[in-house]
Each structure stands twice: as structure tokens, then as C-alpha cells.
Protein backbone atom coordinates (compact mmCIF):
# COMPACT_ATOMS: atom_id res chain seq x y z
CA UNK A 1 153.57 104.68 156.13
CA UNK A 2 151.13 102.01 157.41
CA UNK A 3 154.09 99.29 157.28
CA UNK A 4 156.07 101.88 159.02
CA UNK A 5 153.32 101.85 161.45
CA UNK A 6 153.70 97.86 161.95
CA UNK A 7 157.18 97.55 162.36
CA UNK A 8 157.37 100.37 165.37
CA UNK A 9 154.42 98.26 166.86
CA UNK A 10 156.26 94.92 166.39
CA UNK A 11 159.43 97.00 168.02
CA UNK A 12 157.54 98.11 171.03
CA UNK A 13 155.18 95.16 171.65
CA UNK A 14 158.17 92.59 171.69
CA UNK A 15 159.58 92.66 174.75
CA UNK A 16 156.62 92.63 176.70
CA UNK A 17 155.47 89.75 174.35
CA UNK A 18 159.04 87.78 175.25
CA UNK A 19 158.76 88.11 178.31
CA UNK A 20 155.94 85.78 179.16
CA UNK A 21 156.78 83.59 175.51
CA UNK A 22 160.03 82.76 175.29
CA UNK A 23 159.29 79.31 177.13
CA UNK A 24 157.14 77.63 179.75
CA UNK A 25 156.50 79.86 183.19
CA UNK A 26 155.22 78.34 186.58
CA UNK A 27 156.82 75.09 185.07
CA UNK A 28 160.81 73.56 184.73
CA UNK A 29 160.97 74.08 188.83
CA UNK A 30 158.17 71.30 189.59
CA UNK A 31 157.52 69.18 185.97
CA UNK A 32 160.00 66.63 187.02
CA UNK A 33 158.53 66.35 190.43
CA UNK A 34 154.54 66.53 188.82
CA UNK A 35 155.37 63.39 186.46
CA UNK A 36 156.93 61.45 188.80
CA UNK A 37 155.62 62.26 192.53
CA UNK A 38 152.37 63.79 191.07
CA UNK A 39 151.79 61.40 188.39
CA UNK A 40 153.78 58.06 189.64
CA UNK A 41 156.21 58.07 186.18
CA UNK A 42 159.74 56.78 186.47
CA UNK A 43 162.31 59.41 186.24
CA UNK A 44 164.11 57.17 183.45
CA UNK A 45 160.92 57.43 181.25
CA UNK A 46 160.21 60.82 182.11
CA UNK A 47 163.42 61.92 180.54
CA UNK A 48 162.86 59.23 177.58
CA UNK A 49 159.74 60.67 176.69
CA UNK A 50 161.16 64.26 176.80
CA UNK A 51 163.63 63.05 174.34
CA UNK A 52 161.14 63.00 171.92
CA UNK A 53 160.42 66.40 171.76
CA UNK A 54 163.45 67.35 169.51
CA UNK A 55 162.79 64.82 167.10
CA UNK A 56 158.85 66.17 166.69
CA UNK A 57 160.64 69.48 166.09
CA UNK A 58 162.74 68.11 163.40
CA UNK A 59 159.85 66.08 161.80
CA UNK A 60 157.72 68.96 161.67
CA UNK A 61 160.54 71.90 160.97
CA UNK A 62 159.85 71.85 157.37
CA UNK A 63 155.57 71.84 157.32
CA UNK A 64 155.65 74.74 160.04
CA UNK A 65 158.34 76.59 157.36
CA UNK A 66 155.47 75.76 154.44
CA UNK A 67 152.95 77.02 156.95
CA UNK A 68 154.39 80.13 157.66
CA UNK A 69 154.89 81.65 154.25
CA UNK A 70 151.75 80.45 153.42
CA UNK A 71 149.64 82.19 156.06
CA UNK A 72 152.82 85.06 157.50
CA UNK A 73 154.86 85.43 160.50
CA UNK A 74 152.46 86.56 162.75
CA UNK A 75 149.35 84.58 161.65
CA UNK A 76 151.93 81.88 162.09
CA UNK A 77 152.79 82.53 165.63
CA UNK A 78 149.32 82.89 166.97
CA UNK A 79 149.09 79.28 166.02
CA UNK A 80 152.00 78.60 167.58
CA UNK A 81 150.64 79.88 170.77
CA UNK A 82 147.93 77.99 170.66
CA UNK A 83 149.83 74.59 170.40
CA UNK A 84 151.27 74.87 173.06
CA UNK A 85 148.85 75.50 175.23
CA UNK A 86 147.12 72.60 174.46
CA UNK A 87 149.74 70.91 175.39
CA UNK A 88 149.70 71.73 178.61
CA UNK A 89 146.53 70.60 179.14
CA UNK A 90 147.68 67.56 177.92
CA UNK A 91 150.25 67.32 180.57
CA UNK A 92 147.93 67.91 182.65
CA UNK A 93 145.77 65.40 182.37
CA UNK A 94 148.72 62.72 181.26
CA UNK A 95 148.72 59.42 183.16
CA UNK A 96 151.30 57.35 181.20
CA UNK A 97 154.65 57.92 179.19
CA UNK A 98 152.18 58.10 176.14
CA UNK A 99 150.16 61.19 176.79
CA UNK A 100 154.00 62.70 178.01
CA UNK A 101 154.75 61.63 174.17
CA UNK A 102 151.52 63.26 172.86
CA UNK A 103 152.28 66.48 175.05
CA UNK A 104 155.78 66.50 173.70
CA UNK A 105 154.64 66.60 170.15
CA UNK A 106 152.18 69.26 170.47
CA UNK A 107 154.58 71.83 172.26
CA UNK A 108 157.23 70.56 169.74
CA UNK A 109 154.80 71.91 166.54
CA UNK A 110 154.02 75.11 169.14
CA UNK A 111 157.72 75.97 169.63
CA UNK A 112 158.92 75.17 166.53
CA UNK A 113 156.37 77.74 164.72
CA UNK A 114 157.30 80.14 167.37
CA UNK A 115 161.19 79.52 166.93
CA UNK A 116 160.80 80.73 163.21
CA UNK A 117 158.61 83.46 163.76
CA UNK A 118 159.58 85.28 166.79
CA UNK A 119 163.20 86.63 166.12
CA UNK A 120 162.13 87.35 162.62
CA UNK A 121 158.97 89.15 163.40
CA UNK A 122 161.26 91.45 165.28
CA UNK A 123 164.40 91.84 162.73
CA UNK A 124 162.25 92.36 160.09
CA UNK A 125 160.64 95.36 162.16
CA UNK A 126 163.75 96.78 162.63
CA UNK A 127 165.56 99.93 160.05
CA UNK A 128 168.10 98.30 157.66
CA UNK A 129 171.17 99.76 159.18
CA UNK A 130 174.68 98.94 160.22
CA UNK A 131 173.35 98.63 164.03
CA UNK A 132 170.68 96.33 163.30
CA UNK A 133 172.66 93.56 165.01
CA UNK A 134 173.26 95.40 167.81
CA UNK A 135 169.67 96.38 168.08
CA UNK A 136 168.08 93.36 167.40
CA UNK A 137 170.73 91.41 170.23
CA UNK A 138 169.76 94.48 172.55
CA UNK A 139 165.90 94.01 172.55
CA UNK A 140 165.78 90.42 172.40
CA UNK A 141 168.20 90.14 174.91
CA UNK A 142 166.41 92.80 177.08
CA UNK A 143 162.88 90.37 176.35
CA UNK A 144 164.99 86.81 177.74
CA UNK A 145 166.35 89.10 180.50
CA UNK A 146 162.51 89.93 181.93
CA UNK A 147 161.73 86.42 180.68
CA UNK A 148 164.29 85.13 183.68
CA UNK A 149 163.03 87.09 185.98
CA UNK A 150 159.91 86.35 185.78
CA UNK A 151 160.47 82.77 185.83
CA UNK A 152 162.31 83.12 188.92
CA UNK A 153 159.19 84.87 190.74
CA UNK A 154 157.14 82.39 189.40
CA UNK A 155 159.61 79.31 190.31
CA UNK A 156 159.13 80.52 193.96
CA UNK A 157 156.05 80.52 193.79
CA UNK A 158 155.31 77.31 192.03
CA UNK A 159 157.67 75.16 194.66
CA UNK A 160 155.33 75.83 197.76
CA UNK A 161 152.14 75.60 195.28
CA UNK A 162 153.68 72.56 194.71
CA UNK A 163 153.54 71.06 198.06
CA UNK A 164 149.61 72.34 198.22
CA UNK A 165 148.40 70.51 195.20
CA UNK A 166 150.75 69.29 192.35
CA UNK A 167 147.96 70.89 189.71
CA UNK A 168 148.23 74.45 190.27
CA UNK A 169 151.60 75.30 189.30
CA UNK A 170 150.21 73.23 185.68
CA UNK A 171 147.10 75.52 185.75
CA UNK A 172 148.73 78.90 186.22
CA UNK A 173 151.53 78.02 183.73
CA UNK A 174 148.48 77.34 181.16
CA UNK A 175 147.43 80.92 182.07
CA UNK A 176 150.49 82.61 181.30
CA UNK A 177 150.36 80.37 177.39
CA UNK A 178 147.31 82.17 177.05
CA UNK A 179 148.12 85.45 177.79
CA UNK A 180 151.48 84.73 175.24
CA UNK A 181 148.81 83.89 172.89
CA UNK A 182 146.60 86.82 173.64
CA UNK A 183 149.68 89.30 173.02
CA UNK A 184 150.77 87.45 169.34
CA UNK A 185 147.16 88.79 168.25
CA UNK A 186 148.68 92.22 168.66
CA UNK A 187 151.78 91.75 166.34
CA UNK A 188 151.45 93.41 163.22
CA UNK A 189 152.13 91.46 159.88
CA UNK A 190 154.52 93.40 157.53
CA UNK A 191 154.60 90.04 155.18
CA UNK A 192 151.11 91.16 153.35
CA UNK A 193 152.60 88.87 150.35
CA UNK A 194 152.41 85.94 152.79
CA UNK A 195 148.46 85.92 153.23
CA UNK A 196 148.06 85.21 149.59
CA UNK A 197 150.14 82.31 149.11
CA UNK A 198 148.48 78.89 148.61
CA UNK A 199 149.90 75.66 150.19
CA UNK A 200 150.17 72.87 147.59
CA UNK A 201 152.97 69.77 146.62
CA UNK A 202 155.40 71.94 144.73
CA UNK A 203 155.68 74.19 147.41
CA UNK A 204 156.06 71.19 150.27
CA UNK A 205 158.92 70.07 147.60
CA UNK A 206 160.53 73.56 147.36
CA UNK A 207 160.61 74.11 150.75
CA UNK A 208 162.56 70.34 151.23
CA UNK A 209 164.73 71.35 148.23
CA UNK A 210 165.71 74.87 149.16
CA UNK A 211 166.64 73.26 152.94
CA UNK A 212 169.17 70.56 151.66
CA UNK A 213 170.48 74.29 149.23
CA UNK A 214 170.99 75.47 152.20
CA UNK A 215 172.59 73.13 154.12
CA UNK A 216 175.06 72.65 150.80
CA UNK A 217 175.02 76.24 151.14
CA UNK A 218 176.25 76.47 154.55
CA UNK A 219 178.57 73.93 154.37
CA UNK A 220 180.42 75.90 151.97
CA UNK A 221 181.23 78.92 154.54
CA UNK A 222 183.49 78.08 157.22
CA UNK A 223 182.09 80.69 159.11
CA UNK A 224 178.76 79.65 159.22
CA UNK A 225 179.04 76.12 158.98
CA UNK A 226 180.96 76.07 162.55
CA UNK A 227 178.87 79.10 163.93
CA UNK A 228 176.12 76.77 163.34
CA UNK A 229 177.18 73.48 164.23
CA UNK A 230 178.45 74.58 167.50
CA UNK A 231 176.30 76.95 168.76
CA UNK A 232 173.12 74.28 167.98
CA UNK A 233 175.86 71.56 170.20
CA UNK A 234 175.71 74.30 172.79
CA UNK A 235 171.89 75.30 173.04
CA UNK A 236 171.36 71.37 173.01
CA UNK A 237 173.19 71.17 176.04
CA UNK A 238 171.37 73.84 177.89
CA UNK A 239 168.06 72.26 176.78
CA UNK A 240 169.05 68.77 177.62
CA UNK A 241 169.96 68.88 181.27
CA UNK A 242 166.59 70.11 182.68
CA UNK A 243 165.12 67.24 183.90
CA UNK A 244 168.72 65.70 185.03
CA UNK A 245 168.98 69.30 187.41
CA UNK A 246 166.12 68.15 189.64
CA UNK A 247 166.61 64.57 189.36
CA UNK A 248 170.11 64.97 190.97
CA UNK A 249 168.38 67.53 193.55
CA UNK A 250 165.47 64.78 193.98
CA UNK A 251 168.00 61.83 194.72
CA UNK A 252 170.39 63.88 197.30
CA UNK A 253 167.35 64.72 199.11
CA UNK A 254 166.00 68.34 198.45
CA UNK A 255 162.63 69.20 199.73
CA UNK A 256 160.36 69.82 197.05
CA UNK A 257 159.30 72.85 198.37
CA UNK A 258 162.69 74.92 197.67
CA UNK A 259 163.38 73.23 194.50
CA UNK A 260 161.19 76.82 193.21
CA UNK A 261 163.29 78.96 195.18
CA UNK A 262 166.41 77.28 194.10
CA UNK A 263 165.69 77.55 190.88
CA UNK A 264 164.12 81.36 190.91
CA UNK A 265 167.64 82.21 192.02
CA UNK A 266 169.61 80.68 189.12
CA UNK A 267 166.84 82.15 186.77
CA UNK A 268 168.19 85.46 188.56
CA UNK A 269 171.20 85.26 187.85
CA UNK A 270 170.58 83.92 184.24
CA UNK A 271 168.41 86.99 183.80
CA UNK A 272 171.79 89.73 184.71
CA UNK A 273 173.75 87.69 182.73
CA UNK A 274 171.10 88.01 179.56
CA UNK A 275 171.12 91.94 179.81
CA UNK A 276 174.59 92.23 179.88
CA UNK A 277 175.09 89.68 177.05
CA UNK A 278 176.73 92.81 175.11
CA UNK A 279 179.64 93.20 177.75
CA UNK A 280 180.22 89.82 177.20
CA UNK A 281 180.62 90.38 173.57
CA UNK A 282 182.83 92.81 174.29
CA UNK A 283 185.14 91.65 176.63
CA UNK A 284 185.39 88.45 175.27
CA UNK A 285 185.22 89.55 171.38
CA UNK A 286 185.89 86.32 169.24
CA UNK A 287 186.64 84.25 172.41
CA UNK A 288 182.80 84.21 173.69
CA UNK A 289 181.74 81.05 172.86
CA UNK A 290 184.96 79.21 174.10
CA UNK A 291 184.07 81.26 177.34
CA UNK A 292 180.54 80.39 177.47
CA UNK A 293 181.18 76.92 176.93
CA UNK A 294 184.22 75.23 178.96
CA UNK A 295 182.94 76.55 182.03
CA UNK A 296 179.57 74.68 181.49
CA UNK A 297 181.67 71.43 180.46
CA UNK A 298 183.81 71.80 183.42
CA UNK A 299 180.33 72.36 185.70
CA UNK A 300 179.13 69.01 184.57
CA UNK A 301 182.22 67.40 185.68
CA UNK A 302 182.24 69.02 188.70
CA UNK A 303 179.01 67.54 189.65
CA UNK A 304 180.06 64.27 188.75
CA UNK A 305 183.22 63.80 190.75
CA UNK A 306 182.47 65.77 193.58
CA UNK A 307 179.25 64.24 194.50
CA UNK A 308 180.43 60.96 193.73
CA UNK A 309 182.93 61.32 197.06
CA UNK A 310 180.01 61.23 199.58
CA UNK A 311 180.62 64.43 200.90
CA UNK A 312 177.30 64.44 202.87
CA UNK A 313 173.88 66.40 201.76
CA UNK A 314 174.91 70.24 202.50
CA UNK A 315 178.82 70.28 200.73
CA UNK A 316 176.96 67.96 197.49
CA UNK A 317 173.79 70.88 197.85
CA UNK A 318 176.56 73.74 198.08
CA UNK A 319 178.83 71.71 194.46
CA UNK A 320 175.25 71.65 193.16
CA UNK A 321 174.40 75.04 192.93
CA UNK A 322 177.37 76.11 192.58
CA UNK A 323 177.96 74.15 189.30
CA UNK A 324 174.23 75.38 188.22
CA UNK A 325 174.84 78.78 189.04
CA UNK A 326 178.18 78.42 186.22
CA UNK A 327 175.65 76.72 183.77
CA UNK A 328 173.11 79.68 184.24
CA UNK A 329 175.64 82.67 184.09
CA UNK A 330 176.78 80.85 180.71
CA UNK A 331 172.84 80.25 179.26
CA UNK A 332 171.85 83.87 180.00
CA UNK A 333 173.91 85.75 177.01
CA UNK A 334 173.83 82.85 174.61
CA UNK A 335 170.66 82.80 173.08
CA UNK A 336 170.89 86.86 172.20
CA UNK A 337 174.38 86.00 171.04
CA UNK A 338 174.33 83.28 169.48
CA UNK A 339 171.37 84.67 167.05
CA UNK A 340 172.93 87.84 166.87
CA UNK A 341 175.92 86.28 165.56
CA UNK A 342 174.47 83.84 163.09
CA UNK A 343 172.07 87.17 161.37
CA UNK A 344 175.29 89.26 161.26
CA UNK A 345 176.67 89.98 157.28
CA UNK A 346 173.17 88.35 156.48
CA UNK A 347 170.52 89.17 153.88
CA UNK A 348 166.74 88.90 154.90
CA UNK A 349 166.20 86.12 152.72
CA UNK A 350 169.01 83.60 154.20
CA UNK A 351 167.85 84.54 157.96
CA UNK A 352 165.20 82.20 157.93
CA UNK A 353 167.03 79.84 155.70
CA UNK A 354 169.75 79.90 158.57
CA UNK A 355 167.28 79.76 161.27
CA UNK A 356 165.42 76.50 159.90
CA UNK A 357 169.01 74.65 159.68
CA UNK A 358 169.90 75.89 163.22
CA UNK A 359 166.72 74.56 164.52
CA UNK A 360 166.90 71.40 162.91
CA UNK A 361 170.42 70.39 164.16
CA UNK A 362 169.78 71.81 167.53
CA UNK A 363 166.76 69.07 167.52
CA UNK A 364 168.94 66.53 166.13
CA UNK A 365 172.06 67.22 168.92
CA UNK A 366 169.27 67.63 171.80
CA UNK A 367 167.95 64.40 171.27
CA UNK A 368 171.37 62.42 171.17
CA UNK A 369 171.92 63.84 174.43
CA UNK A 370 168.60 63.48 175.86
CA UNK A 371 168.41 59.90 175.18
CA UNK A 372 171.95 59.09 175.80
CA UNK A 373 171.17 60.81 179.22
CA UNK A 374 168.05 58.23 179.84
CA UNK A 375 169.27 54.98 178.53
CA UNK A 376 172.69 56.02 181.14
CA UNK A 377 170.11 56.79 184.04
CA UNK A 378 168.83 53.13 183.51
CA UNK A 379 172.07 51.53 184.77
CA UNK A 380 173.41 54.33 186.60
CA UNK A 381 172.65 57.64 188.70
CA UNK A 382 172.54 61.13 188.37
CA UNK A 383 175.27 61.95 188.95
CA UNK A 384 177.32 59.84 186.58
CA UNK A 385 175.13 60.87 184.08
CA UNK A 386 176.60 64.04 184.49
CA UNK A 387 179.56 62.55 184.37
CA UNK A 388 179.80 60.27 181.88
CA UNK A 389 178.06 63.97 179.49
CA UNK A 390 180.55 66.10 180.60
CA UNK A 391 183.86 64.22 179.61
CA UNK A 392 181.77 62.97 176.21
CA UNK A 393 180.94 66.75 175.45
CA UNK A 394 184.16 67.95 176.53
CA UNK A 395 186.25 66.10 174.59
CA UNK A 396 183.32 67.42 171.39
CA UNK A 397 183.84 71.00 172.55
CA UNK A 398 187.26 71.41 172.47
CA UNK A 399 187.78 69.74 168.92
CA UNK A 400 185.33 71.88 167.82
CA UNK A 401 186.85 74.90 169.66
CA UNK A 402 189.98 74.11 168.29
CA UNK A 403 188.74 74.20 165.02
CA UNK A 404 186.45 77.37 164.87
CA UNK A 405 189.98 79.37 166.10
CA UNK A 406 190.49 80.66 162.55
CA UNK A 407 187.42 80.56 160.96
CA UNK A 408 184.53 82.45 163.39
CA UNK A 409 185.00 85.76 165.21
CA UNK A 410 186.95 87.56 161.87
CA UNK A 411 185.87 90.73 160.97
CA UNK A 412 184.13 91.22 157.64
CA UNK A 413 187.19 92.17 156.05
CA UNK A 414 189.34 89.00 156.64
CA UNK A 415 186.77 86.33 155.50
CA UNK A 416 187.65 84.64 152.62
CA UNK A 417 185.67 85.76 149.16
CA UNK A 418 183.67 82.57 149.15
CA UNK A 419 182.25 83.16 152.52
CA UNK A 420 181.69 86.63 151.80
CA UNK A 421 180.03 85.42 148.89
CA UNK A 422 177.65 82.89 150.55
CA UNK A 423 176.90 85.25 153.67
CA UNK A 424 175.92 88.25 151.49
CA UNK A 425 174.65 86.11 149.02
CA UNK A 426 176.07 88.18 145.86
């Protein structure tokens, strides 16, 4: 009765909990701007020290994994919380690519901890029936949804804050952390097994053992080997180009003081697009992914030969948007989605299995990009960056595409009896 108890509180408190967790508020808007206007750091090493933030996350994937059986989920994710708003402060009071670096590393331990935790925390809350899946997308998708808007209202708000003092924006965005932090302490933990475990080398070289298993594992399903590859490709996309968005809008000209109100609009949109994520399930069906990608691919494209034509501030604002508006439309359903897919035919015990491997070649992918994106911003501009990405990651995509066309999207029936084998685990 008393777990029963947990897992409706887990249910109810999550979306409020999402909504002010799932990433930074008050921030992406005006961070490039604060490091380099703000701060006096080249846009170039900006972006170079933001590529190290995926390879913290990978370095530190496997001790937050330790750390979380050892103390349970939501022990786990108050922790979590708490790294990550210290680094903020750290941003806040970083003068040089190096305290960037530190920042970098102490929201990468933050988010990685909270990456593990959160989707579980609510799964495992939910009943054990055939509309789990459907549930769990629904919820989380309803949390990233509020998320959006939220971050547009604060986006707004943060551009003209902006032009007041460059440190207020940081400040409030360290307020909402700590409220993030203040709602984990209200999670329930339905892991009671967890608390008792004890942290010591066997278990640091089980965990690294049982990760390569389950990368062997993986590879050995079609489905989920190319569920995960590309969906961590396509979420390392999304991640990648945040800093390049207002660099482009910084070199074309954009006062600083709508880059909030620009982006509050595409969080808008991103926001209807994440709590309708199940109509694009099913209109698409099996073909979501190929239409959640391409149009991204083509968006980057777009950007680069269009504004490459000197076409004059207003028609390169109007390609802008437009191409961010396609790249936010596309981001809003995939993160539901894409986890919705990937726990689908699942047992509990391979979720977080699958979620550690996701997270760690997201990390790996995100970084490529990232620092492919800065060492081309050294000898080139924006907007061949974007560019140069788009035909690279094209050219990716649709080999990829072309190869998931039989083997992702089946129903459980017409899966082979290996992968049926691996996904259920029998």
C-alpha cells in the first residue's frame, strides 16, 4: 500500500517537477551573448568550451550509474539538482574559457544524474500494463510541453533583462535550479533496496562490465541498435546548434534585446509540437523519425545557402527563423518519442541499461559536432558552419535512414526471434 502510495505521488508530482527541470530556464536566449558581450569570451572558445560538456557526461556516465543504485533514484536526483546549480554560479562568476570548462563539468555530473533518474523515477511509478508506453510518452511529453512554455515566458523576459544588466537573467535562472531542486525532495523512492547498497571496487567493475554486456547486447538487435544509434545522432544535433543559433543572429545584426522574444516564440511552438507528439506518432507511424529529421537537415542547409547570397538583414532574419521554427517543430515530439520508443517491448531491468548506452553515445555524437562546429567557426562564419553540418549530417542521416527501413517501426510480431529475445530479455 505505502509503495502504492509513492508511485501515485511520483505520477502526480512529475509534471510540475519537469516543468521547471528538464533544462536551464532564464538561460539559452542570452548565455551566448553573457560570455561573450558580458564576459569579453570569443564566440569560437565559447562554443569550444561547451564542447566539453558531452565528454564530462561520458566520463562520468558510469560513477553517476554506481551512485544511483547505491543511494536510489530519487536520493540520486536531489544531487543532481544540486550540481547544477552550482554550476551556475560558476558561470556566473566565470572570467576565462577555464571556469566555462569547470561550469561545463559540474552541470555535465548534474544532468547526467538527472538523465538516469528522471524518466525512470516516473516509469517505474507507473501500473505494468500494455499502455504504459503510451502513458509514460503522454506525461512526460505533457511535462517538456509546460517546460517550453515556460522557457518562452522566461526567454522574453530574460532578453530585455539582458540589456539592464547581463547578471540577472544568470541569477533568476539559479532560482528556478533551486526550486527544481526543492521539488526532487518531494519524489518518493520506491527503490527501498537501493538505500542499502554499499559502493565499493567490484561494484565500480560490474557496473563497467554490465555496460560493454550491454552494448554487445544491443548490438545484437537490429531494432535497438539503430533506434539507438540514430535517435542519440538526432538529439546530438538538437543539443549542438545552440550556441551557433545566436551566433548567426549576433553576426547578421539582431539586437540583443529580441534575441528573448525570438526565441520565446520558437520555444512556443516547440512546446504545441511536444503535446501533440502522439499525433505525430500516429500519422507518421514507422516514418517519424525520417520526418523529424530531413526537415531539420534540410533547415541547416537552408541557412547556409540562403544567407550566403547577401540578401540583406530582414529576408536573412525572415530564412532564419524560418529554418529555426522547422528545427523547433521537429525537437518538440522527439524527446517523448524517442524514449517512448526505445522503453517499448522492454523489461525494467534493461531500461536503465538502455538509457546509460543512449546517454553515452548521445555525449560521444554531441561532442563531434560541437567541436567540429568550433574548429569550422575558426576559419569560417556562421553560416557555413551551418553549412558545411548540414550536407555532413545529411549525407549520415539518410544512410542511416536508409538502413533503419526494415529493421525499426515493426510491430512486435514481425521482429525476428533474436530481437524478441534480447528486447524481452527471455
Amino acid at each position: 500500500m505505502e509503495n502504492i502510495k509513492a508511485k501515485k505521488t511520483n505520477v502526480n508530482l512529475y509534471t510540475r517537477y519537469k516543468m521547471f527541470s528538464w533544462d536551464f530556464l532564464f538561460y539559452y536566449s542570452i548565455i551566448f551573448l553573457f560570455f561573450t558581450e558580458t564576459k569579453g569570451i570569443n564566440a569560437a572558445d565559447v562554443l569550444l568550451a561547451e564542447s566539453f560538456y558531452p565528454i564530462f557526461k561520458m566520463l562520468f556516465l558510469i560513477p553517476a550509474t554506481i551512485m544511483i543504485e547505491s543511494l536510489g533514484k530519487r536520493n540520486s536526483l536531489i544531487i543532481g539538482n544540486f550540481f547544477v546549480c552550482i554550476a551556475i554560479l560558476t558561470y556566473i562568476a566565470a572570467n576565462s574559457i577555464i571556469a566555462i570548462i569547470i561550469g561545463e563539468l559540474l552541470a555535465a555530473i548534474g544532468f547526467i544524474i538527472k538523465g538516469v533518474c528522471e524518466s525512470n523515477i516516473l516509469y517505474d511509478s507507473l501500473e505494468k500494463d500494455e499502455k504504459r508506453g503510451i502513458k509514460f510518452a503522454k506525461i512526460e511529453g505533457k511535462g517538456i510541453s509546460y517546460y517550453y512554455w515556460i522557457d518562452g515566458i522566461t526567454s522574453v523576459a530574460s532578453g530585455f533583462l539582458f540589456v539592464i544588466n547581463g547578471y540577472i537573467p544568470m541569477i533568476l535562472c539559479l532560482l528556478a535550479s533551486m526550486l527544481s531542486t526543492g521539488l526532487a525532495v518531494k519524489f518518493r523512492n520506491i527503490d527501498e533496496e537501493a538505500n542499502s547498497r554499499k559502493l565499493n571496487r567490484k561494484k565500480v567493475y560490474r557496473e563497467c562490465r554490465n555496460l560493454f554486456r550491454s552494448f554487445k547486447l544491443f548490438s545484437r538487435s537490429p531494432r535497438l541498435k539503430n533506434l539507438i544509434i540514430f535517435g542519440a545522432l538526432l538529439s546530438a544535433i538538437f543539443l549542438s546548434v545552440t550556441m551557433l543559433r545566436s551566433s548567426i543572429m549576433q553576426d547578421i545584426g539582431v539586437p540583443e534585446k529580441y534575441f528573448g522574444i525570438i526565441f520565446a516564440v520558437l520555444e512556443i511552438i516547440s512546446a504545441i509540437a511536444a503535446k501533440n507528439e502522439n499525433r505525430f506518432h500516429k500519422k507518421y507511424r514507422n516514418r517519424t523519425l525520417t520526418a523529424l529529421a530531413l526537415p531539420v537537415i534540410i533547415s541547416f542547409i537552408f541557412i547556409g545557402v540562403l544567407c550566403n547570397l547577401s540578401i540583406g538583414y530582414k529576408f536573412s532574419l525572415v530564412v532564419i527563423i524560418i529554418a529555426f521554427i522547422i528545427q523547433y517543430i521537429a525537437k518538440g515530439p522527439f524527446y517523448p518519442l524517442i524514449k517512448q520508443y526505445l522503453n517499448n517491448f522492454t523489461t525494467s531491468s534493461v531500461r536503465d541499461k538502455i538509457s546509460s548506452s543512449f546517454n553515452l553515445l548521445e555525449n560521444l555524437l554531441r561532442f563531434i559536432i560541437t567541436f567540429s562546429a568550433s574548429m569550422i567557426l575558426r576559419v569560417t562564419n556562421t553560416t557555413n558552419t551551418f553549412l558545411i553540418l548540414g550536407i555532413v549530417l545529411g549525407v549520415i542521416v539518410f544512410l542511416m535512414l536508409y538502413n533503419m527501413r526494415n529493421k525499426v517501426g515493426l510491430n512486435p510480431e514481425e521482429y525476428s526471434e533474436k530481437d524478441t529475445k534480447i528486447l524481452e530479455l527471455k
